[in-house]
PDB file of N, CA and C in Angstrom:
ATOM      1  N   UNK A   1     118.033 108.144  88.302  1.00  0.00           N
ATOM      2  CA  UNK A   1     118.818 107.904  87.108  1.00  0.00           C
ATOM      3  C   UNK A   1     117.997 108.332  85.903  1.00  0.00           C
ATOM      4  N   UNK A   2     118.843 108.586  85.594  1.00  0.00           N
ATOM      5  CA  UNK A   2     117.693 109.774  83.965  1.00  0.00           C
ATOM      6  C   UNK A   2     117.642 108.413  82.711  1.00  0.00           C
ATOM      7  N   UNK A   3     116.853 108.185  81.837  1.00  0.00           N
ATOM      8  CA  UNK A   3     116.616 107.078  80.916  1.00  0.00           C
ATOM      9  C   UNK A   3     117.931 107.098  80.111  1.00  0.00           C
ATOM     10  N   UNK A   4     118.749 107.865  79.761  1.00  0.00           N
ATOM     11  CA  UNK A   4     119.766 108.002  79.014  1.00  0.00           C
ATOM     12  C   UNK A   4     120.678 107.167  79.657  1.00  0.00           C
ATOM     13  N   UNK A   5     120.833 107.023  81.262  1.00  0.00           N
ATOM     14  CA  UNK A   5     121.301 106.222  81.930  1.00  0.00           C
ATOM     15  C   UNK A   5     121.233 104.556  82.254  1.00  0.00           C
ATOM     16  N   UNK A   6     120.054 104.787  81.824  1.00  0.00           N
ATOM     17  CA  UNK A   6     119.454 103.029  82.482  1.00  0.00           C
ATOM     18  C   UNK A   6     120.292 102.012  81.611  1.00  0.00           C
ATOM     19  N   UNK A   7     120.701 101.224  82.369  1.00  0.00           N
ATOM     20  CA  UNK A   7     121.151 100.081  81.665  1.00  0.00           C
ATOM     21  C   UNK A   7     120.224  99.268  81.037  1.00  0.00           C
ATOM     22  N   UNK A   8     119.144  99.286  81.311  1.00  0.00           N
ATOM     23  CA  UNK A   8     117.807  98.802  80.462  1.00  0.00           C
ATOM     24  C   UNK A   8     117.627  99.417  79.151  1.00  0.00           C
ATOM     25  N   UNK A   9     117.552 100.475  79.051  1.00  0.00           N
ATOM     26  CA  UNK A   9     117.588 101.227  78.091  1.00  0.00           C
ATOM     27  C   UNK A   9     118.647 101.141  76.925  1.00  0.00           C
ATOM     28  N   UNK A  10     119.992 101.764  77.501  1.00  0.00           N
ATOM     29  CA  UNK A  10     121.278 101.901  76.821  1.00  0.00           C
ATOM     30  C   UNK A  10     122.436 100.798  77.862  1.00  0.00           C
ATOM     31  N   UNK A  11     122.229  99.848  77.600  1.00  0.00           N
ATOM     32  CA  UNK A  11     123.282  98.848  78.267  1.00  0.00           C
ATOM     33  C   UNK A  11     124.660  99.395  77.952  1.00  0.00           C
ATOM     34  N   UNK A  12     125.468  99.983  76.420  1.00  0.00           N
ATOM     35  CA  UNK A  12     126.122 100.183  76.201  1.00  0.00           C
ATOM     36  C   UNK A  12     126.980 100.795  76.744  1.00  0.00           C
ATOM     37  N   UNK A  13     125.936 101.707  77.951  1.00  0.00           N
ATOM     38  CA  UNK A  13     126.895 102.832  78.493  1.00  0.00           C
ATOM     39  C   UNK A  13     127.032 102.344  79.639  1.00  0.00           C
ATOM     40  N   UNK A  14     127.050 101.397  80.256  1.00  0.00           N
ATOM     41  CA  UNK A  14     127.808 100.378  81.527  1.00  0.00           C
ATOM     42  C   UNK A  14     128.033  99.213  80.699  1.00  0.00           C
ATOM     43  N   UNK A  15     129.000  99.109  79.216  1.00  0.00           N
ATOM     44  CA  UNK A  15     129.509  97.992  79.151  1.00  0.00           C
ATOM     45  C   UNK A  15     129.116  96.568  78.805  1.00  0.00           C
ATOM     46  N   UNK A  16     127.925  96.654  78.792  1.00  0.00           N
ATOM     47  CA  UNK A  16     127.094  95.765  78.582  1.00  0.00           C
ATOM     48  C   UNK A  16     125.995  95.230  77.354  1.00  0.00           C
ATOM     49  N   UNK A  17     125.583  94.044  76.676  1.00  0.00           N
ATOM     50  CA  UNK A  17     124.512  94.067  75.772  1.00  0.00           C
ATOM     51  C   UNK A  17     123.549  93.181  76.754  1.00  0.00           C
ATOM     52  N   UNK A  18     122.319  93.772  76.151  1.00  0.00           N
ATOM     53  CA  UNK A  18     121.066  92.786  76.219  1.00  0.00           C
ATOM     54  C   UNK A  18     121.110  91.717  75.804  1.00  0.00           C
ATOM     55  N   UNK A  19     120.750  90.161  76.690  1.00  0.00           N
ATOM     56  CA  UNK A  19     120.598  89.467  75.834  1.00  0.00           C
ATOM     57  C   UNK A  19     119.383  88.750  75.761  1.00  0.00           C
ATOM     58  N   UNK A  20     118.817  89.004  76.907  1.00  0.00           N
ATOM     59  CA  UNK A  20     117.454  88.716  77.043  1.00  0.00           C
ATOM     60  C   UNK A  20     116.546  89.109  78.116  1.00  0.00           C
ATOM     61  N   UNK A  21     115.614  88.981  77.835  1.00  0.00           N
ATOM     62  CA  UNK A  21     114.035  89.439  79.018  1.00  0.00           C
ATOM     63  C   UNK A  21     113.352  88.410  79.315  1.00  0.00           C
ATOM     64  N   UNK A  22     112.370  88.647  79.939  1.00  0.00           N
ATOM     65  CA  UNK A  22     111.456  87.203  80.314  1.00  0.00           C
ATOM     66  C   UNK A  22     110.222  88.371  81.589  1.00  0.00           C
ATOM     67  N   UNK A  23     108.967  88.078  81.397  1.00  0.00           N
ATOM     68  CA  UNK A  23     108.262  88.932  81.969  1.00  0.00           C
ATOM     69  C   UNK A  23     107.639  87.810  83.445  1.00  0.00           C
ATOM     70  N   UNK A  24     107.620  87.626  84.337  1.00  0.00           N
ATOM     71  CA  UNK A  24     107.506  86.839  85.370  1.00  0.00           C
ATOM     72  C   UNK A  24     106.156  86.734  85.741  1.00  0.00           C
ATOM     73  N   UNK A  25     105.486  87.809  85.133  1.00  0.00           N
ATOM     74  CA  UNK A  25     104.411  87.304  85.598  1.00  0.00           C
ATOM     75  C   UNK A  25     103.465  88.431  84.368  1.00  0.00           C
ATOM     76  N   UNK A  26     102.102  87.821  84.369  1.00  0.00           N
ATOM     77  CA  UNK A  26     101.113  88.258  82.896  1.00  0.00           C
ATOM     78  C   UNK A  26     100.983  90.072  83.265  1.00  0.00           C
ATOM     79  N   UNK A  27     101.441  90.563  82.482  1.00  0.00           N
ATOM     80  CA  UNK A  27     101.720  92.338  82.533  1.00  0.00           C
ATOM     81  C   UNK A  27     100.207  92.577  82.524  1.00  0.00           C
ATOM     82  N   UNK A  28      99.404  93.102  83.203  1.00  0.00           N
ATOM     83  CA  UNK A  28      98.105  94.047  83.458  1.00  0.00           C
ATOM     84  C   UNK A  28      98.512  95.411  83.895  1.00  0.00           C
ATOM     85  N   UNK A  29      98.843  96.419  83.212  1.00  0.00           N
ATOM     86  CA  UNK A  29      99.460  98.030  83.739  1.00  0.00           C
ATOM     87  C   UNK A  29     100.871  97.792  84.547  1.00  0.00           C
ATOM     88  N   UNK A  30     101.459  96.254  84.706  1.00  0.00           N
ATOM     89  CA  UNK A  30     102.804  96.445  85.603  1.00  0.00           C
ATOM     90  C   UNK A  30     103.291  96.382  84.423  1.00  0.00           C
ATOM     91  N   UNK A  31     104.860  95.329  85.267  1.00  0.00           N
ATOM     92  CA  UNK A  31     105.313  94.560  84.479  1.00  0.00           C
ATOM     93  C   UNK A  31     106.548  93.960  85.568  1.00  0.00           C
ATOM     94  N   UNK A  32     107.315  92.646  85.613  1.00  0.00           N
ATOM     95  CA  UNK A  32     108.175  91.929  86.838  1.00  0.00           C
ATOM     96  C   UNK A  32     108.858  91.281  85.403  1.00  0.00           C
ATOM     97  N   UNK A  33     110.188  92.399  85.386  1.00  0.00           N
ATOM     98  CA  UNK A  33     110.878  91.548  84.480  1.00  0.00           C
ATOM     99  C   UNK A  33     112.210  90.798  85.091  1.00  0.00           C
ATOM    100  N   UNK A  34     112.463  89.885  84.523  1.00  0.00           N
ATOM    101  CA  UNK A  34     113.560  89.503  84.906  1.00  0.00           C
ATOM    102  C   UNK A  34     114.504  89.606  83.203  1.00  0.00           C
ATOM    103  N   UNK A  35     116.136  90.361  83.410  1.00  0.00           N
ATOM    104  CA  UNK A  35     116.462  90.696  82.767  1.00  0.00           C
ATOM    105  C   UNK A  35     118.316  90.253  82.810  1.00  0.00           C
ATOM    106  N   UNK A  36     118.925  89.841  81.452  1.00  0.00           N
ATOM    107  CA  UNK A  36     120.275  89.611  81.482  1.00  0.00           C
ATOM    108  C   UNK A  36     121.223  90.349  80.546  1.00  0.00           C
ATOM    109  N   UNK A  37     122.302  90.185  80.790  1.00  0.00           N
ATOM    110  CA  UNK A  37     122.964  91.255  80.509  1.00  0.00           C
ATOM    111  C   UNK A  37     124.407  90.732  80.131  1.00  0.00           C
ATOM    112  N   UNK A  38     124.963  90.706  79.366  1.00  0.00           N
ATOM    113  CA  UNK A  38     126.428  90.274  78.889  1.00  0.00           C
ATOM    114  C   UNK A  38     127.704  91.767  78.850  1.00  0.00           C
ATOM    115  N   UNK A  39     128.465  90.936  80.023  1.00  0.00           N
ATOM    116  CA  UNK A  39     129.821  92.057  79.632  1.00  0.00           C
ATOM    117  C   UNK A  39     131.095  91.812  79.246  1.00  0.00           C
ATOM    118  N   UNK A  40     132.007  92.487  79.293  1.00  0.00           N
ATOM    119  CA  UNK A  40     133.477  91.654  79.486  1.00  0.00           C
ATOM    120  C   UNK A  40     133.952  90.714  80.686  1.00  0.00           C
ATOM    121  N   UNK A  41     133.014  91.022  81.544  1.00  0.00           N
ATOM    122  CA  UNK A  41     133.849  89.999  83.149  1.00  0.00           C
ATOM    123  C   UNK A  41     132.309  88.929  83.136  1.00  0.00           C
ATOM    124  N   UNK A  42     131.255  88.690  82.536  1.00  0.00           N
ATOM    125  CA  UNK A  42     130.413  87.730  82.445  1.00  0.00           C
ATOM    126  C   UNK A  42     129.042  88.029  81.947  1.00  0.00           C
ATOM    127  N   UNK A  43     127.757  87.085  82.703  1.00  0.00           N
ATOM    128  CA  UNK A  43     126.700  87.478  82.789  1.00  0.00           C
ATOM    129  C   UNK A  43     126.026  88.234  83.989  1.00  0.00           C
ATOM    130  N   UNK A  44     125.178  89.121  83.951  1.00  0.00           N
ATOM    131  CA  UNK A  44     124.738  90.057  84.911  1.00  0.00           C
ATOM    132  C   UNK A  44     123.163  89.764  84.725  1.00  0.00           C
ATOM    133  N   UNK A  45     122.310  89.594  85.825  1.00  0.00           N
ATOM    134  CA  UNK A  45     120.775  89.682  86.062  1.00  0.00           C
ATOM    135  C   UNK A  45     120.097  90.480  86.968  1.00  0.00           C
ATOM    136  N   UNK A  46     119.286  91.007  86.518  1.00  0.00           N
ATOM    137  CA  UNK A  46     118.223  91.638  87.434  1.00  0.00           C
ATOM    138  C   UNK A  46     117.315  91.666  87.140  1.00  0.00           C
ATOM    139  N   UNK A  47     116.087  92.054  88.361  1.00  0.00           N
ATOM    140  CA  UNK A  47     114.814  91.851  88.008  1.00  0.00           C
ATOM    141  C   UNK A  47     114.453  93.111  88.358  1.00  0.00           C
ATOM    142  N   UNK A  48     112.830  93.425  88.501  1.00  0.00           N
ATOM    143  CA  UNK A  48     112.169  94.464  88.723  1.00  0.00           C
ATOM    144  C   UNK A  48     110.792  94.667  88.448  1.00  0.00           C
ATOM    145  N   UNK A  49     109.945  95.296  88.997  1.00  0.00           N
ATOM    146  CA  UNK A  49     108.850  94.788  89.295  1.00  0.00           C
ATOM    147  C   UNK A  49     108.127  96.170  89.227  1.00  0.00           C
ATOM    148  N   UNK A  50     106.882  96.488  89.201  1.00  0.00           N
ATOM    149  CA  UNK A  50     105.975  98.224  89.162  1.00  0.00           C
ATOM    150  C   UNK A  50     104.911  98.418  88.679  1.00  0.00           C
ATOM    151  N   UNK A  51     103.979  99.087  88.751  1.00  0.00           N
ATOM    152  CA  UNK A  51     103.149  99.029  88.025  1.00  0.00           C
ATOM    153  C   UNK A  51     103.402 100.036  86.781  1.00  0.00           C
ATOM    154  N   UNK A  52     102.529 100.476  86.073  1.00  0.00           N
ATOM    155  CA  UNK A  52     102.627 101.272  84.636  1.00  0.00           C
ATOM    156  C   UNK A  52     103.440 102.928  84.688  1.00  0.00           C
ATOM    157  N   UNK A  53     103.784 102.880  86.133  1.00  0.00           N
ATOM    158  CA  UNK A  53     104.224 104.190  86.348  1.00  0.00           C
ATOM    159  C   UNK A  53     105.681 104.436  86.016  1.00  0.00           C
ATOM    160  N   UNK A  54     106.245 103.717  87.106  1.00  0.00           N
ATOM    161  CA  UNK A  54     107.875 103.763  87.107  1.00  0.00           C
ATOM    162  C   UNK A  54     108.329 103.238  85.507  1.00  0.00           C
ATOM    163  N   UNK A  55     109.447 103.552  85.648  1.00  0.00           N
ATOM    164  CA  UNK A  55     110.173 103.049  83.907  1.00  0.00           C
ATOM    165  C   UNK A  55     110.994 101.923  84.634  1.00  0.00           C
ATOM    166  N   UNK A  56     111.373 101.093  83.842  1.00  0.00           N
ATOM    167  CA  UNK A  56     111.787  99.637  84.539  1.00  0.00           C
ATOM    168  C   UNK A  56     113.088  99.538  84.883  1.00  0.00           C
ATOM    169  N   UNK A  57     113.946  99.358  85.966  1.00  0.00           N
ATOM    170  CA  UNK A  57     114.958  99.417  86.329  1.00  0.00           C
ATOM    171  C   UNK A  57     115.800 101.172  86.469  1.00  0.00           C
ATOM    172  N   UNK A  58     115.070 101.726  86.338  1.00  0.00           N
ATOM    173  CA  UNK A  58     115.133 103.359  86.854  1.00  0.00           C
ATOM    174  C   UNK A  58     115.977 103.347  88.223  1.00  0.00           C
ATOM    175  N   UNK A  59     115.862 102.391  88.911  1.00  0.00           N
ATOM    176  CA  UNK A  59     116.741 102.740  90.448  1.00  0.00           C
ATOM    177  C   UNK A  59     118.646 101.850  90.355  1.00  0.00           C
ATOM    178  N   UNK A  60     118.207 101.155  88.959  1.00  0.00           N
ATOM    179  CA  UNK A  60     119.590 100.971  88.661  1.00  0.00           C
ATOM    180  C   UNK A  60     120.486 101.619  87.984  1.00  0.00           C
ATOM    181  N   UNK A  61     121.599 101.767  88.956  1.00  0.00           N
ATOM    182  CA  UNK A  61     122.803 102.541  88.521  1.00  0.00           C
ATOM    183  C   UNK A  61     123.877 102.472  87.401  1.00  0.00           C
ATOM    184  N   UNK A  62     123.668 100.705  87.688  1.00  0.00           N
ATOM    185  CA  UNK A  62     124.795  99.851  86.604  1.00  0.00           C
ATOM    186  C   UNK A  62     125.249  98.675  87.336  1.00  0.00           C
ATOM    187  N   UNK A  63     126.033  97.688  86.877  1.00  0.00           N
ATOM    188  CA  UNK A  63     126.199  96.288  87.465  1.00  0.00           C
ATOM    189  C   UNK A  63     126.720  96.021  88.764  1.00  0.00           C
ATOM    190  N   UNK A  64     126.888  96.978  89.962  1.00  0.00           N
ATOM    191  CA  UNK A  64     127.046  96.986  90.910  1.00  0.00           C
ATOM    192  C   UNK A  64     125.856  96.763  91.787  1.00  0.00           C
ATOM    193  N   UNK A  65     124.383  97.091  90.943  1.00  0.00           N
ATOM    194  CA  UNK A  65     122.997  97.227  91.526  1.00  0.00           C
ATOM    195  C   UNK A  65     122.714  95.551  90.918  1.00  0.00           C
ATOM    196  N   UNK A  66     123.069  94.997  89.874  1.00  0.00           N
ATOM    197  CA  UNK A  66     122.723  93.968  89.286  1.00  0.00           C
ATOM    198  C   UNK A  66     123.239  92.549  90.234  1.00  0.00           C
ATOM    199  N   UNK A  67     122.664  91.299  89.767  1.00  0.00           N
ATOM    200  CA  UNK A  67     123.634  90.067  89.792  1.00  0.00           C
ATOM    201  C   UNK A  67     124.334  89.371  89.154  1.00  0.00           C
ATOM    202  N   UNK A  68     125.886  89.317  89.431  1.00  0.00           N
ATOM    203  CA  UNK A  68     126.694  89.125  88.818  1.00  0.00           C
ATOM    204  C   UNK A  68     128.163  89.391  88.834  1.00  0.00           C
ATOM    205  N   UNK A  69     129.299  89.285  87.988  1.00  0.00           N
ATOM    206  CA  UNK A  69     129.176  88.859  87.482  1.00  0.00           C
ATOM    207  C   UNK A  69     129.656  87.394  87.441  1.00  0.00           C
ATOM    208  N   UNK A  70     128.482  86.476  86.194  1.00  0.00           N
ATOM    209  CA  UNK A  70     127.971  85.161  86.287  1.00  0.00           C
ATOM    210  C   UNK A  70     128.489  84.272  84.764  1.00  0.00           C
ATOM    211  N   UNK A  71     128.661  83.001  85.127  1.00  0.00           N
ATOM    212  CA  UNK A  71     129.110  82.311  84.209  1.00  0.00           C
ATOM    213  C   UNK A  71     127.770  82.101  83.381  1.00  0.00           C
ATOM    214  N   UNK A  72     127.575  81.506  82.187  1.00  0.00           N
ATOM    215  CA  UNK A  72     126.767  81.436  81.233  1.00  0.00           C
ATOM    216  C   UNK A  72     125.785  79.911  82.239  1.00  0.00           C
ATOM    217  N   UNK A  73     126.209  79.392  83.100  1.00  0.00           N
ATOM    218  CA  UNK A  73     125.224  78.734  83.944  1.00  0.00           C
ATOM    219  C   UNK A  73     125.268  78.746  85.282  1.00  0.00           C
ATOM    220  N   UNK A  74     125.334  79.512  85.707  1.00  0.00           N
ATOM    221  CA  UNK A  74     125.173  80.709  86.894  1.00  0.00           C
ATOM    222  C   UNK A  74     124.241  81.351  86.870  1.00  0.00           C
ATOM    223  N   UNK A  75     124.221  81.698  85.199  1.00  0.00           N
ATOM    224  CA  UNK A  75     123.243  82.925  85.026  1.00  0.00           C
ATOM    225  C   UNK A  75     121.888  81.892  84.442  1.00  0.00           C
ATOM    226  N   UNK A  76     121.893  81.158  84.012  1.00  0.00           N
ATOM    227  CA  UNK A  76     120.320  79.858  83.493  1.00  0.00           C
ATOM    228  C   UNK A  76     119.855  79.446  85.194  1.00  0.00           C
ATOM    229  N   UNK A  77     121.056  79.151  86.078  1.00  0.00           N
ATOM    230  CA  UNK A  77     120.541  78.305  87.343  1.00  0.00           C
ATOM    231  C   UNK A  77     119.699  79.420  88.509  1.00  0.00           C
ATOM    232  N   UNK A  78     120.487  80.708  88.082  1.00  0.00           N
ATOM    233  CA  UNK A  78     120.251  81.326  88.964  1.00  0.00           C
ATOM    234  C   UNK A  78     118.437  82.649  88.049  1.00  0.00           C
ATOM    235  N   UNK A  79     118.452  81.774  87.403  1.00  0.00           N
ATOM    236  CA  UNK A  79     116.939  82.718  86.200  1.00  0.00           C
ATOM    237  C   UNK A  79     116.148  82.345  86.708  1.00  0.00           C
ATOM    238  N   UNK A  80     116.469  80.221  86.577  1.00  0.00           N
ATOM    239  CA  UNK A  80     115.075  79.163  86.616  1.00  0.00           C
ATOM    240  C   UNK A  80     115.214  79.111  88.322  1.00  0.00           C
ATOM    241  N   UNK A  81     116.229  79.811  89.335  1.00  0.00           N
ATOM    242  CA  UNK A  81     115.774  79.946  90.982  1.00  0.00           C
ATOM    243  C   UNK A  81     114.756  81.281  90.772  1.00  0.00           C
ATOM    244  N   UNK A  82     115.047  82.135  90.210  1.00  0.00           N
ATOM    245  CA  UNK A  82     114.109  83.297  90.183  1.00  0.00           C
ATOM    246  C   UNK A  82     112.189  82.977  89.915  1.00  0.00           C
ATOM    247  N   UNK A  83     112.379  82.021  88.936  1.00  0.00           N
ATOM    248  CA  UNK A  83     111.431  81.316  88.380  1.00  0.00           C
ATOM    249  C   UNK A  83     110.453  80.984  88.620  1.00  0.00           C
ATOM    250  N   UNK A  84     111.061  79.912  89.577  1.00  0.00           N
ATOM    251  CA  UNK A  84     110.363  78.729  90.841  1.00  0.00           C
ATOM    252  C   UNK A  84     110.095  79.422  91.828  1.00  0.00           C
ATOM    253  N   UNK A  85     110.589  80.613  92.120  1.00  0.00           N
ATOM    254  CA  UNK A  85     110.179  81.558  93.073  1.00  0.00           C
ATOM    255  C   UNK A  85     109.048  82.869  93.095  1.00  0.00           C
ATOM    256  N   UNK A  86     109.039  82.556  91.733  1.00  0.00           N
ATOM    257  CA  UNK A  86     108.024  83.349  90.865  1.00  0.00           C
ATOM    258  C   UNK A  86     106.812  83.411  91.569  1.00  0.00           C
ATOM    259  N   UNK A  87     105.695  85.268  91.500  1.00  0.00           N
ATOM    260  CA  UNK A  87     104.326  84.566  92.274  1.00  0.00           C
ATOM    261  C   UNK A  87     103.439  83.221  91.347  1.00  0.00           C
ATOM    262  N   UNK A  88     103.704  83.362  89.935  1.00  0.00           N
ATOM    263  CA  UNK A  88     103.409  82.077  88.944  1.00  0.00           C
ATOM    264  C   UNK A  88     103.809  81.461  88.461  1.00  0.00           C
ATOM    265  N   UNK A  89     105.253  80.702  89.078  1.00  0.00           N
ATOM    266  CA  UNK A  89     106.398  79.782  88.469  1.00  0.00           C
ATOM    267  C   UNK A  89     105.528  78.942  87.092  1.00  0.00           C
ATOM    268  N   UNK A  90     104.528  79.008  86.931  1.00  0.00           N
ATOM    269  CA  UNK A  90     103.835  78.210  85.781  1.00  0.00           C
ATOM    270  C   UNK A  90     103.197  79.256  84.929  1.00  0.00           C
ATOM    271  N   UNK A  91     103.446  80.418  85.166  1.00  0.00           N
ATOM    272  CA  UNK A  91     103.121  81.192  84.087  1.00  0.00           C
ATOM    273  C   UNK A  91     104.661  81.383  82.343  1.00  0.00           C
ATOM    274  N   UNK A  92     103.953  81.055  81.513  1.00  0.00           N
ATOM    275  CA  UNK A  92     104.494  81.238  80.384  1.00  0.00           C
ATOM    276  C   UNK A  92     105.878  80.813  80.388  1.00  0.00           C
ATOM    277  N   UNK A  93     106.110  79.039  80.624  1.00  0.00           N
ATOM    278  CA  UNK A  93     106.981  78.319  80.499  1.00  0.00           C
ATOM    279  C   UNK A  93     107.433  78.575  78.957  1.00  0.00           C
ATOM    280  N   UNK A  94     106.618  78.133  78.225  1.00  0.00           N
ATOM    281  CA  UNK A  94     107.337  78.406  76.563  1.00  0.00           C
ATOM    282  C   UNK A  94     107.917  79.362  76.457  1.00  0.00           C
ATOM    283  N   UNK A  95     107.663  80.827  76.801  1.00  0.00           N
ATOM    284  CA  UNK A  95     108.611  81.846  76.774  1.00  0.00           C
ATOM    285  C   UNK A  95     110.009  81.751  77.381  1.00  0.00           C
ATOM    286  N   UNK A  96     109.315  81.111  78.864  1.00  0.00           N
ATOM    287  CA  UNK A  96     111.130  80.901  79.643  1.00  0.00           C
ATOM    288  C   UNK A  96     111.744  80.180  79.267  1.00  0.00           C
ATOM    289  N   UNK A  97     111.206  79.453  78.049  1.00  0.00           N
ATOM    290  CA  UNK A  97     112.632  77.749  77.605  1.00  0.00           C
ATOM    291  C   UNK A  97     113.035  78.816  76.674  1.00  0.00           C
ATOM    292  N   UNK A  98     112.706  79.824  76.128  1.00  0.00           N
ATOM    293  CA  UNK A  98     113.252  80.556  74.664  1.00  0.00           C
ATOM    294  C   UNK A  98     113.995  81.793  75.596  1.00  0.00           C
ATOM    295  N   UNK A  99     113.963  82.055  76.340  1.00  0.00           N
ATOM    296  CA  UNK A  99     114.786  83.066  77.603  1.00  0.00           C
ATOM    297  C   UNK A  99     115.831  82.206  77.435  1.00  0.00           C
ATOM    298  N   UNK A 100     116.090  81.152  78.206  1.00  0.00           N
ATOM    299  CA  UNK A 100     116.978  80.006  78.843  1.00  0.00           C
ATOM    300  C   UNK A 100     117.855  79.705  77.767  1.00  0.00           C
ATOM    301  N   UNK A 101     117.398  79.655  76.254  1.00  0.00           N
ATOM    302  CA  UNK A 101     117.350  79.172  74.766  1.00  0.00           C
ATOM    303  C   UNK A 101     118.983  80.601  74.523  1.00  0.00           C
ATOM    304  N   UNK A 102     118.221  81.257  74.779  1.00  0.00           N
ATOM    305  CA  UNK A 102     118.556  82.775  74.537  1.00  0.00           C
ATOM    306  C   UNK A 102     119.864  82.841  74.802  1.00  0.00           C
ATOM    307  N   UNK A 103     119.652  82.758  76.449  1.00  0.00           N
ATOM    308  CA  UNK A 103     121.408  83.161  77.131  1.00  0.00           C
ATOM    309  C   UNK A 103     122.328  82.038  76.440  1.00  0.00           C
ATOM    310  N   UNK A 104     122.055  80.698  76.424  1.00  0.00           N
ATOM    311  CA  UNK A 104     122.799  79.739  75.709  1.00  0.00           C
ATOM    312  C   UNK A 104     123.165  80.153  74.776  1.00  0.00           C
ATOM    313  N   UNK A 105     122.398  80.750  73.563  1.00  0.00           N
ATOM    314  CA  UNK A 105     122.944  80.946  72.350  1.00  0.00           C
ATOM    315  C   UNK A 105     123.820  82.272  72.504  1.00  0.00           C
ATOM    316  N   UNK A 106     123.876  83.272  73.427  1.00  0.00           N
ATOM    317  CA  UNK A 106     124.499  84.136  73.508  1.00  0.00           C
ATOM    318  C   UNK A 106     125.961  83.794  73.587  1.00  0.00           C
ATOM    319  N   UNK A 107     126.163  82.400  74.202  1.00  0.00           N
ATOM    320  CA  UNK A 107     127.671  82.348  74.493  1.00  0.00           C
ATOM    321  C   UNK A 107     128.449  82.598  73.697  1.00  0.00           C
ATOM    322  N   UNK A 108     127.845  82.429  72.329  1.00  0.00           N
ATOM    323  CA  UNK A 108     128.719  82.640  70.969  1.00  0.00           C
ATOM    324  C   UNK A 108     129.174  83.892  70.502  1.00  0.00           C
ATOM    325  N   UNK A 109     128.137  84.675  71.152  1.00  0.00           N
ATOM    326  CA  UNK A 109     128.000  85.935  70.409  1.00  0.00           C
ATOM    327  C   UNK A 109     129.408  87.219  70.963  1.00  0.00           C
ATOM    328  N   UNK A 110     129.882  87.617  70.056  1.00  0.00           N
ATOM    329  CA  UNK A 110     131.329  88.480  70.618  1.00  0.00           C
ATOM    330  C   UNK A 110     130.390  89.649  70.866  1.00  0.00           C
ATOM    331  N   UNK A 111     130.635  90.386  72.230  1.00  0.00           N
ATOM    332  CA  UNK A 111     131.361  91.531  72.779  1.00  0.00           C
ATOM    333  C   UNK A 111     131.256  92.720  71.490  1.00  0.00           C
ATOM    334  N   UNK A 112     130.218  94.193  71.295  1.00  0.00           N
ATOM    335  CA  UNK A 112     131.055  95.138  70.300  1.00  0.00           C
ATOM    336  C   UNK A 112     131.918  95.882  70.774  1.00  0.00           C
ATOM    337  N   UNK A 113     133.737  96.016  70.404  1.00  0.00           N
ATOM    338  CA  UNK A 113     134.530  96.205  70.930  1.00  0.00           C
ATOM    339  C   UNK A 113     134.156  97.918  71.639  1.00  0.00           C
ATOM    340  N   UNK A 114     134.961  98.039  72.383  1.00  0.00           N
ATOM    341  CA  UNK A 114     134.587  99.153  73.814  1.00  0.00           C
ATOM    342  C   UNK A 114     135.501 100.469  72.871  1.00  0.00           C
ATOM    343  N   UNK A 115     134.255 101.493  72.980  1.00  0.00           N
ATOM    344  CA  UNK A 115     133.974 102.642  71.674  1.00  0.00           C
ATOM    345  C   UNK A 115     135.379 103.902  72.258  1.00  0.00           C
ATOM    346  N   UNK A 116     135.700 103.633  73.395  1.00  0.00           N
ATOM    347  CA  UNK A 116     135.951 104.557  74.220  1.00  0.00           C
ATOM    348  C   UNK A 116     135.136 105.496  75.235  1.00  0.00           C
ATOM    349  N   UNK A 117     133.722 105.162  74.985  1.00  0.00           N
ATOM    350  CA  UNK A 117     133.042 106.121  75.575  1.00  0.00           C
ATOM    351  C   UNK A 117     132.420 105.788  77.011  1.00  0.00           C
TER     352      UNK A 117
END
């Protein structure tokens, strides 16, 4: 998938906004993100993991590769299972309550209406 593609990149072009990140574990040349995603049919998550080489989520196509789609606590229950499953479920809790913080406050947020494109 070429970067113009990535839903990481340009969410817009599968429909989707960013609404938040959360890095799973302390980045040294990787990085294991876990990542969410707001569309018209819900919330969408994925993660991904590499060292400094690959570009992050490069093998995703669009929300068919993702999880989802998820209700606004579907998508918190199913972050903090990712979490606890983590290789450092105790790495950088303060960040993950402001992740968790994040998708909540997203519920509010409207949709920018669909461009045609």
């Amino acid at each position: 998938m070429s970067y113009d593609d990535n839903p990481y990149y340009n969410p817009e072009k599968h429909g989707l906004v960013k609404v938040t990140e959360h890095e799973l574990a302390e980045a040294s040349y990787s990085f294991d993100i876990l990542a969410v995603w707001k569309g018209a049919a819900g919330y969408y998550l994925a993660t991904d993991s590499g060292c400094s080489c690959p570009t992050p989520f490069e093998d995703y196509e669009g929300v068919a590769d993702m999880t989802g789609p998820l209700t606004v606590e579907q998508a918190i229950e199913e972050s903090s299972n990712l979490k606890r499953t983590a290789y450092n479920p105790t790495y950088d809790i303060v960040g993950f309550n402001q992740f968790i913080a994040a998708i909540r406050a997203s519920e509010t947020v409207a949709l920018p209406m669909d461009n045609g494109s």
